[in-house]
N, C-alpha and C. Protein backbone atom coordinates (compact mmCIF):
# COMPACT_ATOMS: atom_id res chain seq x y z
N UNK A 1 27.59 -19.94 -3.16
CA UNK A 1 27.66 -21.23 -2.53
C UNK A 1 28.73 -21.18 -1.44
N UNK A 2 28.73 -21.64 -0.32
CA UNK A 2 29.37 -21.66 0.85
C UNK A 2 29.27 -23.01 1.17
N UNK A 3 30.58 -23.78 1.28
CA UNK A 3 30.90 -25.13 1.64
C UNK A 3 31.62 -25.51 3.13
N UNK A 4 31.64 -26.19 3.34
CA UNK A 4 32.50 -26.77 4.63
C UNK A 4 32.85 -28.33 4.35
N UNK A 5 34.21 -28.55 4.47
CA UNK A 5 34.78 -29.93 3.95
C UNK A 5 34.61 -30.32 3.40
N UNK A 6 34.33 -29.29 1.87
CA UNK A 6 34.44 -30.00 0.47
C UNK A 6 33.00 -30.24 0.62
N UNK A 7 31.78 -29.79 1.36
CA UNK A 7 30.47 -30.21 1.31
C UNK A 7 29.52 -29.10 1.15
N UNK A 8 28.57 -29.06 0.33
CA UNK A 8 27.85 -27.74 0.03
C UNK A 8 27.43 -27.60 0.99
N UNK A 9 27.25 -26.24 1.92
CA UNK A 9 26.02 -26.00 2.83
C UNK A 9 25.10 -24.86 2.79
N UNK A 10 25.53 -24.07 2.09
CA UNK A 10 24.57 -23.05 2.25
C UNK A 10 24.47 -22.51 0.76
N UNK A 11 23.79 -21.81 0.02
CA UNK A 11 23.50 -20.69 -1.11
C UNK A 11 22.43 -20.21 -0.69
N UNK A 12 22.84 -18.92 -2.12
CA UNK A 12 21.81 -17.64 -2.10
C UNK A 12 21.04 -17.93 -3.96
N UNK A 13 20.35 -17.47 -4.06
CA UNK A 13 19.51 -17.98 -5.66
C UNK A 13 18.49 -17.06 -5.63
N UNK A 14 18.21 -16.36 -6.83
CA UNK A 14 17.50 -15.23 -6.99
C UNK A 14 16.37 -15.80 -7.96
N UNK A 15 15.28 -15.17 -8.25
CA UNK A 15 13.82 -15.55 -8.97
C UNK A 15 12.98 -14.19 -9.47
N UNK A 16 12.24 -14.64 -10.34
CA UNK A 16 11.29 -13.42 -10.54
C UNK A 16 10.86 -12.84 -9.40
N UNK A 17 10.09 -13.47 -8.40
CA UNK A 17 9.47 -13.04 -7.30
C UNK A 17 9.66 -13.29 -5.90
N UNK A 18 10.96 -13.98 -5.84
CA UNK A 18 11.45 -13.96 -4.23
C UNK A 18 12.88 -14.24 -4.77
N UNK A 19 13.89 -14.28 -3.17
CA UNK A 19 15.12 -15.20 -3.63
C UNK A 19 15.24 -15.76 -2.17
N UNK A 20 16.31 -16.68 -2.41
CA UNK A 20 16.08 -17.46 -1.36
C UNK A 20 17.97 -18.24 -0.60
N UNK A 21 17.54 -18.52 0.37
CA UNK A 21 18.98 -18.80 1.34
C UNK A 21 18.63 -20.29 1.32
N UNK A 22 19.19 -21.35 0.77
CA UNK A 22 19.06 -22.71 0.54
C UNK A 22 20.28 -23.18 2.03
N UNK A 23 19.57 -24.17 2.18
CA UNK A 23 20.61 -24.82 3.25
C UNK A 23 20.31 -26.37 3.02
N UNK A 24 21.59 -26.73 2.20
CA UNK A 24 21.83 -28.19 1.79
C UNK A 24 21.30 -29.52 2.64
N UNK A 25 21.72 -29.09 3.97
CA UNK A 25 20.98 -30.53 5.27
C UNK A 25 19.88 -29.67 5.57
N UNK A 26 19.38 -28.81 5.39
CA UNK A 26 18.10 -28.26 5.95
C UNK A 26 17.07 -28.93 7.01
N UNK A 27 17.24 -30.28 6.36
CA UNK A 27 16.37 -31.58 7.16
C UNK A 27 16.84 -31.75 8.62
N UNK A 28 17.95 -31.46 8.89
CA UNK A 28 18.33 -31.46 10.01
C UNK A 28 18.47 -30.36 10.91
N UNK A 29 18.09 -29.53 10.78
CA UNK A 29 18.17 -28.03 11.48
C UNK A 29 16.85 -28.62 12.28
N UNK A 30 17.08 -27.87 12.88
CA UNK A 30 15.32 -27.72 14.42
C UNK A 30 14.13 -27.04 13.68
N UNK A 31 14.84 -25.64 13.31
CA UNK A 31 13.66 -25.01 12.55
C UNK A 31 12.92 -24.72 13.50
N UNK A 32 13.24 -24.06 14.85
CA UNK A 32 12.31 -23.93 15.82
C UNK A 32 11.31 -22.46 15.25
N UNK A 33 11.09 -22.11 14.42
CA UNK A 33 10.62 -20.46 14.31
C UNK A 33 9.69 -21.41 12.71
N UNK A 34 10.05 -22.26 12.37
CA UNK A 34 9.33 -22.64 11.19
C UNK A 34 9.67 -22.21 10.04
N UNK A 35 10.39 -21.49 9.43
CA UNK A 35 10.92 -20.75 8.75
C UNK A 35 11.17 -21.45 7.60
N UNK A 36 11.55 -22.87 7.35
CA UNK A 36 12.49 -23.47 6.37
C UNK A 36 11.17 -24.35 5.76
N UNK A 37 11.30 -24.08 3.95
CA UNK A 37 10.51 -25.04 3.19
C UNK A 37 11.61 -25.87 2.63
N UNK A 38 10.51 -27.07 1.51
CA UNK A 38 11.05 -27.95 1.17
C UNK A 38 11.31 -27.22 -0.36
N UNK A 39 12.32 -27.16 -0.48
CA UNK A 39 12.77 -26.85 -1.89
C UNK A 39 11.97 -26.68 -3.19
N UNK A 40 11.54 -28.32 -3.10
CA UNK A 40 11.23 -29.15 -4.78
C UNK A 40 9.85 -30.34 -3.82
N UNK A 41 9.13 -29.91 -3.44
CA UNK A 41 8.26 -30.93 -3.24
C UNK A 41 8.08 -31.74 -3.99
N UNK A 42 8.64 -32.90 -2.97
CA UNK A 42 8.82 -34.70 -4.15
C UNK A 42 10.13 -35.24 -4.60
N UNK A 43 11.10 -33.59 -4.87
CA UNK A 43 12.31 -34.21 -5.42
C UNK A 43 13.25 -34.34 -4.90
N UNK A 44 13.22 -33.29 -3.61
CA UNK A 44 14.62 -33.28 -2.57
C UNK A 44 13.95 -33.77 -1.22
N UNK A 45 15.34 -34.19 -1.08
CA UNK A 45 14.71 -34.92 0.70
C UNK A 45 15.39 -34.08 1.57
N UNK A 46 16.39 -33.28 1.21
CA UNK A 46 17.47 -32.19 2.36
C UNK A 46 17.02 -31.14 2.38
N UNK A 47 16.87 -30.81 1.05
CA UNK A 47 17.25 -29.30 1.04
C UNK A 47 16.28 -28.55 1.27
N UNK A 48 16.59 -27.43 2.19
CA UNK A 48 15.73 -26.30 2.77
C UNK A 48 15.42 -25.41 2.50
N UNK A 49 14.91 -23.90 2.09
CA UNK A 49 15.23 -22.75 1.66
C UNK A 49 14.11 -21.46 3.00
N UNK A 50 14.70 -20.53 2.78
CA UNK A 50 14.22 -19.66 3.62
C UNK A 50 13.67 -18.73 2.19
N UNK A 51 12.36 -18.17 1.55
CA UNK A 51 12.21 -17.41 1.11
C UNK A 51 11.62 -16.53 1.33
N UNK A 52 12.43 -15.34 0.83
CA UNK A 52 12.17 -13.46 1.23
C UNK A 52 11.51 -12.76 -0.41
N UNK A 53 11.12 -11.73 -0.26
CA UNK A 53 10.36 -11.48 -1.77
C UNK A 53 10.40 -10.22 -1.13
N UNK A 54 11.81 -9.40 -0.53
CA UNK A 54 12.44 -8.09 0.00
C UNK A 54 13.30 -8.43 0.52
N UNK A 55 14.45 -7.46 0.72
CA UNK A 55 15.35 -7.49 1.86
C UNK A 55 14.85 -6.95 3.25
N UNK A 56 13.65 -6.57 3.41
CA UNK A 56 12.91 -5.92 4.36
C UNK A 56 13.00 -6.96 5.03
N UNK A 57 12.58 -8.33 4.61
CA UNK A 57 12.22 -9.45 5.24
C UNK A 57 13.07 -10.31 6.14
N UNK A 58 14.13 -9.84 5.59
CA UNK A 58 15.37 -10.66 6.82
C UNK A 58 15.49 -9.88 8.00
N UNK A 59 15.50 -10.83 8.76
CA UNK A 59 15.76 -10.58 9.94
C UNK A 59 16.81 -11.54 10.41
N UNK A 60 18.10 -10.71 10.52
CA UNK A 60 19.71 -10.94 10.68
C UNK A 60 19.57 -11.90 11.69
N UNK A 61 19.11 -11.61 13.56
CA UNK A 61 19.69 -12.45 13.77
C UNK A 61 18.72 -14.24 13.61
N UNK A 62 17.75 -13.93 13.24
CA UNK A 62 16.95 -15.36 12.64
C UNK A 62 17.79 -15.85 11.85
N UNK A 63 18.36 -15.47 10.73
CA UNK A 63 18.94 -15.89 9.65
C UNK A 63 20.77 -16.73 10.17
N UNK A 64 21.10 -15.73 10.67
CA UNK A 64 22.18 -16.40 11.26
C UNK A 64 22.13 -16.99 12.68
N UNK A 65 21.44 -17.47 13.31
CA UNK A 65 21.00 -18.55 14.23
C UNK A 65 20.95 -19.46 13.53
N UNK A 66 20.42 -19.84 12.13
CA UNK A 66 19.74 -20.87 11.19
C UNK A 66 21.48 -21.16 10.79
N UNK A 67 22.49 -20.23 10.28
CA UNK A 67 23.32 -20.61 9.73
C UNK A 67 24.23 -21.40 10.75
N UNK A 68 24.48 -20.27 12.02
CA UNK A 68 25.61 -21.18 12.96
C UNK A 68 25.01 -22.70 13.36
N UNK A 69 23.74 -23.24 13.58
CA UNK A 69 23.31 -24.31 13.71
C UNK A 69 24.06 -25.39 12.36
């Protein structure tokens, strides 16, 4: 978990079959590349996640464009 002013913004969370880079305001990012789902369809209204099911799949500077935003 990675915070800024005492406010969650970012985690990492692992799964049987993917893991994933959560971003707490997610709702507010541009998301120009499309990249970001809705968490919990129905239950969260923010939160974002980027999911990979490899490390093959990241692509650094996508990922941190998403973060410095």
């Amino acid at each position: 978990m990675y915070t800024l002013n005492n406010k969650n913004v970012l985690g990492f969370s692992g799964f049987k079959e993917h893991f994933g880079l959560w971003f707490f305001q997610g709702v507010f990012l541009s998301d120009p590349l499309n990249k970001l789902i809705n968490a919990q369809e129905g239950k969260t209204k923010a939160l974002r996640q980027m999911r990979f099911k490899s490390h093959v799949e990241i692509d650094t500077e996508i990922v941190l464009s998403y973060i410095e935003e």
